[in-house]
N, C-alpha and C. Protein backbone atom coordinates (compact mmCIF):
# COMPACT_ATOMS: atom_id res chain seq x y z
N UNK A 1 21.14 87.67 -109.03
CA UNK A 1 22.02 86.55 -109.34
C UNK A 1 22.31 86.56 -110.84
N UNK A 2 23.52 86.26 -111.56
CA UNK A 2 23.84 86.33 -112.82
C UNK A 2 23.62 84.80 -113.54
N UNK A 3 23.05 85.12 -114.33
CA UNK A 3 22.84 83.78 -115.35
C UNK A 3 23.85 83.03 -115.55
N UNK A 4 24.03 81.38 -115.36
CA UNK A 4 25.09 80.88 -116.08
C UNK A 4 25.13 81.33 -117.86
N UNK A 5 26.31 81.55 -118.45
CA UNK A 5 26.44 81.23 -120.15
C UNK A 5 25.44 80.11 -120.07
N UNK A 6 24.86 79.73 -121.72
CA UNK A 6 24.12 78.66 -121.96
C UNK A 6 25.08 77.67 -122.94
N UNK A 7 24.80 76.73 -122.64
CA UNK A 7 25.45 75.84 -123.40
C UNK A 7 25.52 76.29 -124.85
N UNK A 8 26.72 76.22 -125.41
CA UNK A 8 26.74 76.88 -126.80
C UNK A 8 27.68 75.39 -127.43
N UNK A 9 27.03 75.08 -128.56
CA UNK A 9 27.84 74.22 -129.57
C UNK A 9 28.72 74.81 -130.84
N UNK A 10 30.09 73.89 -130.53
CA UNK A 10 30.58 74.71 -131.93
C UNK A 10 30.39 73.89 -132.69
N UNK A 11 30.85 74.96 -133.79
CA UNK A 11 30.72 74.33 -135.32
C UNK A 11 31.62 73.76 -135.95
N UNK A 12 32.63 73.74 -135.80
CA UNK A 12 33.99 73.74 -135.62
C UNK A 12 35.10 72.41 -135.35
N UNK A 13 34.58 71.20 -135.58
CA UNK A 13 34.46 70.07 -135.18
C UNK A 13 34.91 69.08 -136.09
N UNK A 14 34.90 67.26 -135.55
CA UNK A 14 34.95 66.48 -136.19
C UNK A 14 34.14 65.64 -136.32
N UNK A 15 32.75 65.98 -135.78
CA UNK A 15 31.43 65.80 -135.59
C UNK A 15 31.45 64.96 -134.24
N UNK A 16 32.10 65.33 -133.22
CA UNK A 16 32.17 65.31 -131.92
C UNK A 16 30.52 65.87 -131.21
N UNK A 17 29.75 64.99 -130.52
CA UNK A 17 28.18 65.21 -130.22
C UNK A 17 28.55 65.97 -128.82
N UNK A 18 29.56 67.55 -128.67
CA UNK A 18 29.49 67.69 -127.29
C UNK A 18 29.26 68.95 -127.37
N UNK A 19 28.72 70.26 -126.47
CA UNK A 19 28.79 71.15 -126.17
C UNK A 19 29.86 71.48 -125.07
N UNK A 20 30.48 72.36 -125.50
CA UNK A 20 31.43 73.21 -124.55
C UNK A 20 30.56 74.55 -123.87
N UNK A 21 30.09 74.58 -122.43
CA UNK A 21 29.55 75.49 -121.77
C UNK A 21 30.22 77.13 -121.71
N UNK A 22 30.00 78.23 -121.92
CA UNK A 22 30.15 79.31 -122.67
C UNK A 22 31.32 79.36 -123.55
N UNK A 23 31.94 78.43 -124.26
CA UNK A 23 33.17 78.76 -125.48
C UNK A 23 31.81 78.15 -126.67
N UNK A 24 32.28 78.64 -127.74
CA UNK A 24 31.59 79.25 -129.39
C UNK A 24 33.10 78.82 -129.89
N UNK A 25 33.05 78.09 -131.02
CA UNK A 25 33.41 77.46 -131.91
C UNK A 25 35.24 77.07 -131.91
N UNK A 26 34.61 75.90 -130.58
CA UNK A 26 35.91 75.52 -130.09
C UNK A 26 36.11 73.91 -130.57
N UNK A 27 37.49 73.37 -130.98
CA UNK A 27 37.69 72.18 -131.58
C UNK A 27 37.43 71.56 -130.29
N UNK A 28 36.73 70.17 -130.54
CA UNK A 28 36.49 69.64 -129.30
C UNK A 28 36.96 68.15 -129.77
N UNK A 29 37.54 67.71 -128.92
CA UNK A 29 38.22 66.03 -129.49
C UNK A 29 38.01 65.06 -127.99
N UNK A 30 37.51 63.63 -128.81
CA UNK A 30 36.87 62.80 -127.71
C UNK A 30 38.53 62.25 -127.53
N UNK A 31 39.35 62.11 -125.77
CA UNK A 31 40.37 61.25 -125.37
C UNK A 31 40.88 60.11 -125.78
N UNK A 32 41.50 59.79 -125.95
CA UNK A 32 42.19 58.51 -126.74
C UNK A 32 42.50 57.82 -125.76
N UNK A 33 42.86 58.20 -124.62
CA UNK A 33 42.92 57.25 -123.09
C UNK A 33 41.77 56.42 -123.08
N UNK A 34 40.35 57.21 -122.88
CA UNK A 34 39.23 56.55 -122.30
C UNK A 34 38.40 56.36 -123.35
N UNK A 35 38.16 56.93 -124.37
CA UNK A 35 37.70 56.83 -125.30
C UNK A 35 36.23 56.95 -125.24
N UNK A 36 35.46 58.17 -124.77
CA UNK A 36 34.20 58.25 -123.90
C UNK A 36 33.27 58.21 -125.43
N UNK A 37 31.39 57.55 -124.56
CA UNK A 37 30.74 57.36 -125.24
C UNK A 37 29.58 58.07 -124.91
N UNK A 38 28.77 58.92 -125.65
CA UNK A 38 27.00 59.04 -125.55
C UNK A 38 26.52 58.42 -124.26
N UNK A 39 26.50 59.50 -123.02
CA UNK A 39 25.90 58.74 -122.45
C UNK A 39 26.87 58.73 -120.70
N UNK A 40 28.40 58.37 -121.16
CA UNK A 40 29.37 58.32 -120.06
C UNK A 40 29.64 59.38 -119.49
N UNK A 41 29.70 59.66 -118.21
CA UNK A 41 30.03 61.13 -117.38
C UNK A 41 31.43 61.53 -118.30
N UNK A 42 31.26 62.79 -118.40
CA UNK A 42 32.34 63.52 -119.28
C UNK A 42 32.92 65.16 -117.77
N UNK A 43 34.09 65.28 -118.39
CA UNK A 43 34.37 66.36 -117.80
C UNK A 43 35.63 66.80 -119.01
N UNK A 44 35.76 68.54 -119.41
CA UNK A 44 36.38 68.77 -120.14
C UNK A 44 37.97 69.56 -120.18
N UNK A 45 38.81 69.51 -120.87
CA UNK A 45 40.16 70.06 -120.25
C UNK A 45 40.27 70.54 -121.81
N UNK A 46 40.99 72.08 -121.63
CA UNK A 46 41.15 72.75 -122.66
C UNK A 46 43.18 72.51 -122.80
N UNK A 47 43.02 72.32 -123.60
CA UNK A 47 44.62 72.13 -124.46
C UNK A 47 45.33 72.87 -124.52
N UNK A 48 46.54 72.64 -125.20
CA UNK A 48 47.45 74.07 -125.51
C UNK A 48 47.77 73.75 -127.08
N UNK A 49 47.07 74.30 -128.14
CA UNK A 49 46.80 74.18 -129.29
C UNK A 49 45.41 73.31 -130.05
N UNK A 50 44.78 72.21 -129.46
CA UNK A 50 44.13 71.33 -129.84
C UNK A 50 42.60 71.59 -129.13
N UNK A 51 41.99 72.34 -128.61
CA UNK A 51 40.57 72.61 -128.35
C UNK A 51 40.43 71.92 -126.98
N UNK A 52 39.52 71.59 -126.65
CA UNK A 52 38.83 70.71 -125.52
C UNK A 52 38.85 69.49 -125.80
N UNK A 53 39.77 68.72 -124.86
CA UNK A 53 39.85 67.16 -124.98
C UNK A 53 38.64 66.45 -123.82
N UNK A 54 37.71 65.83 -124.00
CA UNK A 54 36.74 65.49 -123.48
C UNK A 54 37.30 64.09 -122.91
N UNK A 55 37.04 64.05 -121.85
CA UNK A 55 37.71 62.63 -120.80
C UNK A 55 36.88 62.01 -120.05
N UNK A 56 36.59 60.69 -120.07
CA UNK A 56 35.54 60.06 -119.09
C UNK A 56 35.24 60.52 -118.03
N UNK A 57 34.79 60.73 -116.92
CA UNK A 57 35.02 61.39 -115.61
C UNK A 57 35.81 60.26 -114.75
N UNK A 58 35.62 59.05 -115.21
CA UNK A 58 36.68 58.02 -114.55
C UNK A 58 37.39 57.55 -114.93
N UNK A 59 38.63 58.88 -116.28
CA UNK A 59 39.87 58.39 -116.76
C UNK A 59 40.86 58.87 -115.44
N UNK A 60 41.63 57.58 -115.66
CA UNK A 60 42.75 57.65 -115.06
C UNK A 60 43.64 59.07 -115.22
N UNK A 61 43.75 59.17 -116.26
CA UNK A 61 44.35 60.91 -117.18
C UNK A 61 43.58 62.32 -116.27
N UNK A 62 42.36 62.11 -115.95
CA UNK A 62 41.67 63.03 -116.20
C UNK A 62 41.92 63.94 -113.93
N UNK A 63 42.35 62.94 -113.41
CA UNK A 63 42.87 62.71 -112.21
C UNK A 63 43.72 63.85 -112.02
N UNK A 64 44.93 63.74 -112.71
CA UNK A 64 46.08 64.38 -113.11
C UNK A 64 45.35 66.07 -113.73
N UNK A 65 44.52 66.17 -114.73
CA UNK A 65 44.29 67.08 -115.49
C UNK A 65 43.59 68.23 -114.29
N UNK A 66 42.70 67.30 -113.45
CA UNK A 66 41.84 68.41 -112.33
C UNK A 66 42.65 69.04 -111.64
N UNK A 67 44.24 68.84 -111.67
CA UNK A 67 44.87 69.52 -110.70
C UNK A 67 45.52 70.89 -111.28
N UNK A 68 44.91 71.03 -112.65
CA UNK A 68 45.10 72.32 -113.23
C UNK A 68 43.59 72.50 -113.43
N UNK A 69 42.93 73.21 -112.25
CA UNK A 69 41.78 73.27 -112.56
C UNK A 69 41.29 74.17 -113.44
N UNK A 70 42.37 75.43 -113.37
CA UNK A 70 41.77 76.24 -114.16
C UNK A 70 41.67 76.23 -116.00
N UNK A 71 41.62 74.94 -116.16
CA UNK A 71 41.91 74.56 -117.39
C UNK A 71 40.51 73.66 -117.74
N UNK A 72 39.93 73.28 -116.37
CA UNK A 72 38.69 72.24 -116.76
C UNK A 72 37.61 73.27 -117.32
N UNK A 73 36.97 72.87 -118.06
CA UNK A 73 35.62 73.56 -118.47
C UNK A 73 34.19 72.56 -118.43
N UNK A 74 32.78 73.09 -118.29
CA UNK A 74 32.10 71.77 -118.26
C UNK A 74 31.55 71.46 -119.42
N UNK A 75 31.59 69.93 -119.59
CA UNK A 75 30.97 69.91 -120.94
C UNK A 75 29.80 68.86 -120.67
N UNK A 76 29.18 68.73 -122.28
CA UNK A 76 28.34 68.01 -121.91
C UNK A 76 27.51 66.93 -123.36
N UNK A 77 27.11 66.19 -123.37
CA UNK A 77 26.48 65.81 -124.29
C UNK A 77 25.48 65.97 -125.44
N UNK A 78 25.46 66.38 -126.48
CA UNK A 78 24.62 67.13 -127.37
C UNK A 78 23.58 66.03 -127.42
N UNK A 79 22.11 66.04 -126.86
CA UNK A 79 21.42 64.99 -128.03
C UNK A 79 20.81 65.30 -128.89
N UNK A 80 20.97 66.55 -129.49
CA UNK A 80 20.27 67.05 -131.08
C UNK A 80 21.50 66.22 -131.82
N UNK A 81 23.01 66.02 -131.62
CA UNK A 81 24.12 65.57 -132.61
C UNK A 81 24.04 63.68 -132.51
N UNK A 82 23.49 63.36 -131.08
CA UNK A 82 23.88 62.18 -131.55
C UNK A 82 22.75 61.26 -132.05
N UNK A 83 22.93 60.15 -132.67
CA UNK A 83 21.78 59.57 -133.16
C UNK A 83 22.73 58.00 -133.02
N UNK A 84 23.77 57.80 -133.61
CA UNK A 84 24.27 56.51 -132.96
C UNK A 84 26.01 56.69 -132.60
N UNK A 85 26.62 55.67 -132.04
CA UNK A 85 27.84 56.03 -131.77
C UNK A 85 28.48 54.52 -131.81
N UNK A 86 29.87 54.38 -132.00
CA UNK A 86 30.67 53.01 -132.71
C UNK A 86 31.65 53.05 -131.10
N UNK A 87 31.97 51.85 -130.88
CA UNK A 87 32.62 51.63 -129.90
C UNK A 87 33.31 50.23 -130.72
N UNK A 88 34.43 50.23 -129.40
CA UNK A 88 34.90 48.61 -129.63
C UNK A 88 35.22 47.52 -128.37
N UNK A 89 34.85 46.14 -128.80
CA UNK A 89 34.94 45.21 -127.91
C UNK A 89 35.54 43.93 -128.45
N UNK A 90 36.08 43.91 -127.11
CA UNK A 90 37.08 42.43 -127.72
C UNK A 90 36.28 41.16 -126.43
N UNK A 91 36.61 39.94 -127.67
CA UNK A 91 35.85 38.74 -127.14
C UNK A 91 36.64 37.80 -127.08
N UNK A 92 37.35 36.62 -126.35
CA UNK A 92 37.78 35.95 -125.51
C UNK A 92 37.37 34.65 -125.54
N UNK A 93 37.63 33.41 -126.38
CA UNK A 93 36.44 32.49 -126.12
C UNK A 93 37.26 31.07 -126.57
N UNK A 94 36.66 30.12 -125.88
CA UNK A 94 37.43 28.66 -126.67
C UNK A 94 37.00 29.07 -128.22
N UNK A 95 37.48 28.40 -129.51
CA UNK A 95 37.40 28.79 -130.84
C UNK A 95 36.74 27.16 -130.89
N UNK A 96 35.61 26.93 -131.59
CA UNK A 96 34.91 26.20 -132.02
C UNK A 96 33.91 26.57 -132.99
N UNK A 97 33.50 25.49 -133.70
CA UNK A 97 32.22 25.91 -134.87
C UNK A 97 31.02 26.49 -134.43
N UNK A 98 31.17 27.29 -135.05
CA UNK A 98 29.61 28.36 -134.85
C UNK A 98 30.13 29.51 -134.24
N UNK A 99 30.81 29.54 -132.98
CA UNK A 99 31.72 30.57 -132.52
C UNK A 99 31.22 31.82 -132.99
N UNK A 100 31.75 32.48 -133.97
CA UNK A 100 30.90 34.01 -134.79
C UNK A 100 29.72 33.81 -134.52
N UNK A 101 29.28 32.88 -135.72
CA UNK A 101 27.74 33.22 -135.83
C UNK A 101 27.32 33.52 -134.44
N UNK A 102 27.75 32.54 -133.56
CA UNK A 102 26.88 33.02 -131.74
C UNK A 102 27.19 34.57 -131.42
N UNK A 103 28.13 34.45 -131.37
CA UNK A 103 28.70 35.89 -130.99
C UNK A 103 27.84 37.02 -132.06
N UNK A 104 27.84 37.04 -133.11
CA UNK A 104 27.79 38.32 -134.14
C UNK A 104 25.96 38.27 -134.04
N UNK A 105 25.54 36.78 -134.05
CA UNK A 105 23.88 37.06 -133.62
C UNK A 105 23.60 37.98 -132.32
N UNK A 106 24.34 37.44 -131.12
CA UNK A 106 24.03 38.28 -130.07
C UNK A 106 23.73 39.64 -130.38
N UNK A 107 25.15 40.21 -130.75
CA UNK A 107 25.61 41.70 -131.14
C UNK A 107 24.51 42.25 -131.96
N UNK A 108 23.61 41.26 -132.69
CA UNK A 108 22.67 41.83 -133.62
C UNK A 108 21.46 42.27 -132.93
N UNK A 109 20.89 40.83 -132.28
CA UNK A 109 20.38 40.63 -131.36
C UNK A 109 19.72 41.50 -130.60
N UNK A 110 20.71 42.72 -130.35
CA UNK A 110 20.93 43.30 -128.95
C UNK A 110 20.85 44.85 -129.36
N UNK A 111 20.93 45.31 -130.83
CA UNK A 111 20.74 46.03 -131.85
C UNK A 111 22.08 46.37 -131.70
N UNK A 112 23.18 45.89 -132.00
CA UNK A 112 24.42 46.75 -132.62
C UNK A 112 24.60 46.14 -134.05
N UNK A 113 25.33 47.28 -134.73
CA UNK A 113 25.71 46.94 -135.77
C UNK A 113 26.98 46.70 -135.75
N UNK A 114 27.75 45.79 -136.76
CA UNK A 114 29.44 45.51 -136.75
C UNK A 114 29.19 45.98 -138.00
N UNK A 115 30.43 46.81 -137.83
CA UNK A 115 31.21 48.05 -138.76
C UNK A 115 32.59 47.54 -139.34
N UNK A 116 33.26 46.70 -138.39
CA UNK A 116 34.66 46.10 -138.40
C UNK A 116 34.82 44.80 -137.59
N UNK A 117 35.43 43.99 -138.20
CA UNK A 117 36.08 42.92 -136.85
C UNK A 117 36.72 42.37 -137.53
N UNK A 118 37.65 41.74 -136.68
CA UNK A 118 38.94 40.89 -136.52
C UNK A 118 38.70 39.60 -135.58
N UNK A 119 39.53 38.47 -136.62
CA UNK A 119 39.56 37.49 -135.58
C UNK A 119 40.55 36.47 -135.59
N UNK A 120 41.94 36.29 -134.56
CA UNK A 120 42.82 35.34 -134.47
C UNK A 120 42.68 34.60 -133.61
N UNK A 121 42.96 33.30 -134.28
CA UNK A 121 42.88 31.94 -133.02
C UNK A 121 44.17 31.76 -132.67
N UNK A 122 44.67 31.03 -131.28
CA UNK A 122 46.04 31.06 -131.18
C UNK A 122 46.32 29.49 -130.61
N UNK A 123 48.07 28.76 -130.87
CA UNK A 123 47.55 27.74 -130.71
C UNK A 123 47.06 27.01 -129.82
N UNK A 124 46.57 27.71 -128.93
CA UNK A 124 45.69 27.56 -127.71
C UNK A 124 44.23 27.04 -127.61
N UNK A 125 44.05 27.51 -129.11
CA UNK A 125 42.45 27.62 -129.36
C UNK A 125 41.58 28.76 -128.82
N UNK A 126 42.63 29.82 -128.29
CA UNK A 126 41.92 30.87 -127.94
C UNK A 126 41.87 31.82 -129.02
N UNK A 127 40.61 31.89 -129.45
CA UNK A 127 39.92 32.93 -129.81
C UNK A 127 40.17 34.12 -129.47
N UNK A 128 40.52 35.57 -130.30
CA UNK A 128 40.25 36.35 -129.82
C UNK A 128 39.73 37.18 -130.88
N UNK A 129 38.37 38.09 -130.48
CA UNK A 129 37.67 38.30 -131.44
C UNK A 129 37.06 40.15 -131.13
N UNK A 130 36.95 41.01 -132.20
CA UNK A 130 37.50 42.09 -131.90
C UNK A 130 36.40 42.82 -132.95
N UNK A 131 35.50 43.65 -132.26
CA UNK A 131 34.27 44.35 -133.52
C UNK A 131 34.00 45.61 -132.91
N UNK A 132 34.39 46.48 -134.00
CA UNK A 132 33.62 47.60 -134.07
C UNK A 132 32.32 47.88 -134.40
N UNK A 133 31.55 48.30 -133.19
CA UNK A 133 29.97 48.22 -133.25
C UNK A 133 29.25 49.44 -133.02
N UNK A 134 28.31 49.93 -133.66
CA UNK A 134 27.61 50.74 -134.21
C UNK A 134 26.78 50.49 -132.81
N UNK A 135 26.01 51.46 -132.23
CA UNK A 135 25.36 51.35 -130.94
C UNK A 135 23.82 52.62 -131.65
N UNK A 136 22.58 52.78 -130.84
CA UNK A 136 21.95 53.75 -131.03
C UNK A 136 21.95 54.08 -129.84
N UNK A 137 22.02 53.60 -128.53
CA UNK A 137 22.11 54.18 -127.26
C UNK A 137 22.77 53.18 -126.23
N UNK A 138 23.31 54.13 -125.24
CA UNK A 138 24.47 53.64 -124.32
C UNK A 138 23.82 52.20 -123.64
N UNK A 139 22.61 52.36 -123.43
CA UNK A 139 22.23 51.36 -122.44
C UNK A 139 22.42 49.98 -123.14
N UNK A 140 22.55 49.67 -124.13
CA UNK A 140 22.41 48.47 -125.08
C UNK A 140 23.78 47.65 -124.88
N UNK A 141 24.78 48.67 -123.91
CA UNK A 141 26.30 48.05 -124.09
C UNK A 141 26.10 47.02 -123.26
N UNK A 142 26.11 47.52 -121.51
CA UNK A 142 26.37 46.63 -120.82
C UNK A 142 25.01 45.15 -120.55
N UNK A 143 23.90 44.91 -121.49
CA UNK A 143 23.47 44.09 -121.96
C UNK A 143 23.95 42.92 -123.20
N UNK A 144 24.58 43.96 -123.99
CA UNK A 144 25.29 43.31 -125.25
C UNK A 144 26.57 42.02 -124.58
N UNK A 145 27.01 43.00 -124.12
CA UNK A 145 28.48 42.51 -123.13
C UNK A 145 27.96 41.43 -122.35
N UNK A 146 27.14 41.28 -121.39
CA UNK A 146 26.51 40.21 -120.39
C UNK A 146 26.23 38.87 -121.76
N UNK A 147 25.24 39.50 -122.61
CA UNK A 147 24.56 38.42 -123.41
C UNK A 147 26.21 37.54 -124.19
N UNK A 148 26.90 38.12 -124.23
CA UNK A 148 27.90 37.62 -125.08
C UNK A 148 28.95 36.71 -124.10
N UNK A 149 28.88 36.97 -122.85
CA UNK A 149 29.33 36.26 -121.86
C UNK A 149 28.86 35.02 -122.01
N UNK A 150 27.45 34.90 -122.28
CA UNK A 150 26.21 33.77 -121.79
C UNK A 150 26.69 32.88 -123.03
N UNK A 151 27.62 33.63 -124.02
CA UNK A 151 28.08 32.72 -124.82
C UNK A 151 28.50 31.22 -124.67
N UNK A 152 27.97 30.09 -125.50
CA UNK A 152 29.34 28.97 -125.07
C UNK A 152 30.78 29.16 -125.48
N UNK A 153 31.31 29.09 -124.18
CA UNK A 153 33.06 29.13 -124.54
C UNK A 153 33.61 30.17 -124.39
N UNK A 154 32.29 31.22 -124.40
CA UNK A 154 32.98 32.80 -123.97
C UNK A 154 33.62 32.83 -122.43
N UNK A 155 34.92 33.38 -122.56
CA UNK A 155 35.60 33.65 -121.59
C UNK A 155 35.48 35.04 -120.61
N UNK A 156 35.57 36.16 -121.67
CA UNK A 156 35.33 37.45 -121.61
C UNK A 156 35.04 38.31 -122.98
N UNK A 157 34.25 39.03 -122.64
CA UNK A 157 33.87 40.28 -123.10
C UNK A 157 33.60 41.63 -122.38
N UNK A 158 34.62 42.56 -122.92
CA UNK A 158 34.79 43.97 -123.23
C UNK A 158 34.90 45.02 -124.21
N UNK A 159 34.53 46.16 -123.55
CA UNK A 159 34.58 47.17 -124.50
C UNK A 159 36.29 47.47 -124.19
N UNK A 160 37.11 47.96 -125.81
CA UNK A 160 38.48 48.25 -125.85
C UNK A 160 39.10 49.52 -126.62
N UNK A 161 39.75 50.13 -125.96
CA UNK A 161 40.34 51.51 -127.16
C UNK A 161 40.02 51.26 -128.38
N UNK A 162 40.19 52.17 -129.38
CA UNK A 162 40.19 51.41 -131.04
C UNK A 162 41.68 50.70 -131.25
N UNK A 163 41.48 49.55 -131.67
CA UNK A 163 42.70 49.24 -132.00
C UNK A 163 43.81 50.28 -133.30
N UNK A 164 44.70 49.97 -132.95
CA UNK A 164 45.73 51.21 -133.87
C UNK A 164 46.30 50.44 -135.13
């Protein structure tokens, strides 16, 4: 029986935490559709100029891409590269005093760090509130997200593309 290639990492990068399975020093870029994280099933599609675009395994995009299969490659998650990873989530909430502080304690709380945020009230009094957060591992999201629900006044919370 012949050996699979071994996972080989390139060097070659934008400090993207992925291995491409037998390609050597291939540009590898995380999807802008799904915007995958440390942790989320990945499957990989090689480009026509731009390296391996890495896609959630449950992007909508990525549906479309399997039907050129011979273009998928497998990839996979480095954990020698990653150590933390930034995501974003938007928050939803009646706007009242204290509002942040509840919210941004949670997020602390829960160990993320905020890197960025935004926040407009509308004259609704809806809140909408928007942080880029520093994570050390995947599992911390969908806890973060619940606890921020448990908010008063929170409506919703999600994780969201980066805003542009």
């Amino acid at each position: 029986a012949e050996l699979a290639p071994p996972l080989i990492s390139r060097r070659r990068d934008t400090g993207v935490p992925v291995v491409v399975e037998g390609l050597d020093d291939m540009l590898v870029n995380l999807a802008s559709c799904c915007e995958p994280i440390p942790g989320d099933p990945i499957e990989g599609f090689v480009t026509v100029g731009r390296g391996v675009s890495v896609h959630r395994s449950d992007c909508t995009n990525i549906n479309y891409l399997r039907e050129q299969h011979e273009r998928m490659v497998d990839v996979a998650w480095d954990p020698a590269q990653i150590d933390s990873y930034s995501i974003w989530i938007e928050v939803e909430a009646l706007d009242r005093t204290l509002l942040l502080r509840d919210v941004t304690a949670v997020i602390s709380d829960t160990g993320g760090n905020i890197t960025a945020s935004s926040t407009v009230t509308g004259r609704d009094r809806v809140a909408v509130l928007r942080y880029e957060v520093e994570l050390s591992d995947r599992s911390q999201l969908p806890r973060m997200l619940a606890d921020i629900r448990g908010v008063d006044g929170v409506f919703s919370a999600k994780r969201i593309p980066q805003p542009q």
